[in-house]
Protein backbone atom coordinates (compact mmCIF):
# COMPACT_ATOMS: atom_id res chain seq x y z
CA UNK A 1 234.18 39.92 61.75
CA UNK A 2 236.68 41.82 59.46
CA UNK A 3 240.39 40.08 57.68
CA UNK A 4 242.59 42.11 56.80
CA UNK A 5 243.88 42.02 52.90
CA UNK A 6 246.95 43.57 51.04
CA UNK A 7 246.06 45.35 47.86
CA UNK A 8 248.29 47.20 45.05
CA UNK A 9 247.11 50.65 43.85
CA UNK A 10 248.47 52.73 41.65
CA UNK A 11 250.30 56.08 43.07
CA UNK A 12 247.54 58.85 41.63
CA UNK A 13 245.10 56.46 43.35
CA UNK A 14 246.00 56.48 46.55
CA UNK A 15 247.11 59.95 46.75
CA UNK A 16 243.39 60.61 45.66
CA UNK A 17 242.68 58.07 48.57
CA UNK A 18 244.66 59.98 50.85
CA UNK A 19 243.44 63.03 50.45
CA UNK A 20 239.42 61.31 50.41
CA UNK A 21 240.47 60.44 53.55
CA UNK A 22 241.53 63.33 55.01
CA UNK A 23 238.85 65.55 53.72
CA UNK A 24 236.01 62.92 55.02
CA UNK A 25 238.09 62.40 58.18
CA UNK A 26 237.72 58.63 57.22
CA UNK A 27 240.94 55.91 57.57
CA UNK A 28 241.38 54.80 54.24
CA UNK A 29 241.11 51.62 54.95
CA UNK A 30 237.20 52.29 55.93
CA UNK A 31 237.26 53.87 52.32
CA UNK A 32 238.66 51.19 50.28
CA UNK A 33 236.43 48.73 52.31
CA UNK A 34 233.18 50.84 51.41
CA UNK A 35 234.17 50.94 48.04
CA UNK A 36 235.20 47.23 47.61
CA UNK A 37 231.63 46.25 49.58
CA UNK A 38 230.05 48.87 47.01
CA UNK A 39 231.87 47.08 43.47
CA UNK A 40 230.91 43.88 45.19
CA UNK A 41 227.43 43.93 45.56
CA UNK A 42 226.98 45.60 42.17
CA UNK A 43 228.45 42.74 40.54
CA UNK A 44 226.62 40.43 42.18
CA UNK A 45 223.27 42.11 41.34
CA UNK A 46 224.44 42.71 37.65
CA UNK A 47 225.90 39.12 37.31
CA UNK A 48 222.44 37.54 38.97
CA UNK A 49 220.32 39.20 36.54
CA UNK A 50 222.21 38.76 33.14
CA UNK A 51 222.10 35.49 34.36
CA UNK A 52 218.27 35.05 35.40
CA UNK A 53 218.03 36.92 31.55
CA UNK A 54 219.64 34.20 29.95
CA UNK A 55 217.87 31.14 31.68
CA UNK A 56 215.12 33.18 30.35
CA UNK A 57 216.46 33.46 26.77
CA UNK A 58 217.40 29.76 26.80
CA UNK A 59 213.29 29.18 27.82
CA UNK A 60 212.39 31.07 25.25
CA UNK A 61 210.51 33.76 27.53
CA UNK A 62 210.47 36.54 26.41
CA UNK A 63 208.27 39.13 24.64
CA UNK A 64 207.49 38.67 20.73
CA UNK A 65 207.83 41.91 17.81
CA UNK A 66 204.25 41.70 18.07
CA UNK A 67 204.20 41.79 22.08
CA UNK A 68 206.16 45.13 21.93
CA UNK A 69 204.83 46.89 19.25
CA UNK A 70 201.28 46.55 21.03
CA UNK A 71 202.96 47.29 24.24
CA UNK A 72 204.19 50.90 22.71
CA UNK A 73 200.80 51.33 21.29
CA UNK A 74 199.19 50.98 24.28
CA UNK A 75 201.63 53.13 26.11
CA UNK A 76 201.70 55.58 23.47
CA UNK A 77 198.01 56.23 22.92
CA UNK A 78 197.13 59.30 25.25
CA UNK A 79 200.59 59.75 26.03
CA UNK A 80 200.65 62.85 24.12
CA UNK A 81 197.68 64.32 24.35
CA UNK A 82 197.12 67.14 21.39
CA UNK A 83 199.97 66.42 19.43
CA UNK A 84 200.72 63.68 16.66
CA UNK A 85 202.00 59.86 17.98
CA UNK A 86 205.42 60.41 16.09
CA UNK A 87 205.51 56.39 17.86
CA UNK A 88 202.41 54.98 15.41
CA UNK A 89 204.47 56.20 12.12
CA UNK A 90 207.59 54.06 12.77
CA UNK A 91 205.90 51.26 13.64
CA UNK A 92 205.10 48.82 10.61
């Protein structure tokens, strides 16, 4: 099931529309609807997770200075074999 909505755009934007349109041999309002589906479910995603990060944060889980700096020893040993682990000299 589809509804039909009214939206405002500005002039360059829907001449750019237009001329999507014609080249993809798409209506523009299958366009606009891709697009709007496509900003939609980014959001979503993005909002879910910075939200999931901050139930996190307010738990408290989440990885210590210590956690990471073993975790970028551990990826960093081998990593380059034959030449010097720049990493291990900025680490304290």
């Amino acid at each position: 099931m589809s509804s039909t909505m009214t939206i405002r755009l500005e002039d360059s934007v829907k001449n750019r529309l237009d001329q999507l349109a014609s080249v993809t041999q798409r209506s523009k309002s299958f366009l606009a609807a891709e697009a709007i589906a496509a900003y939609v479910d980014t959001n979503e995603w993005q909002l879910s997770e910075i939200q999931a990060a901050l139930t996190e944060a307010e738990a408290q889980d989440y990885a210590t200075d210590q956690d990471m700096a073993d975790l970028a020893l551990k990826w960093n040993a081998g990593a380059h074999a034959g030449r010097p682990n720049t990493l291990l000299a900025i680490l304290p």
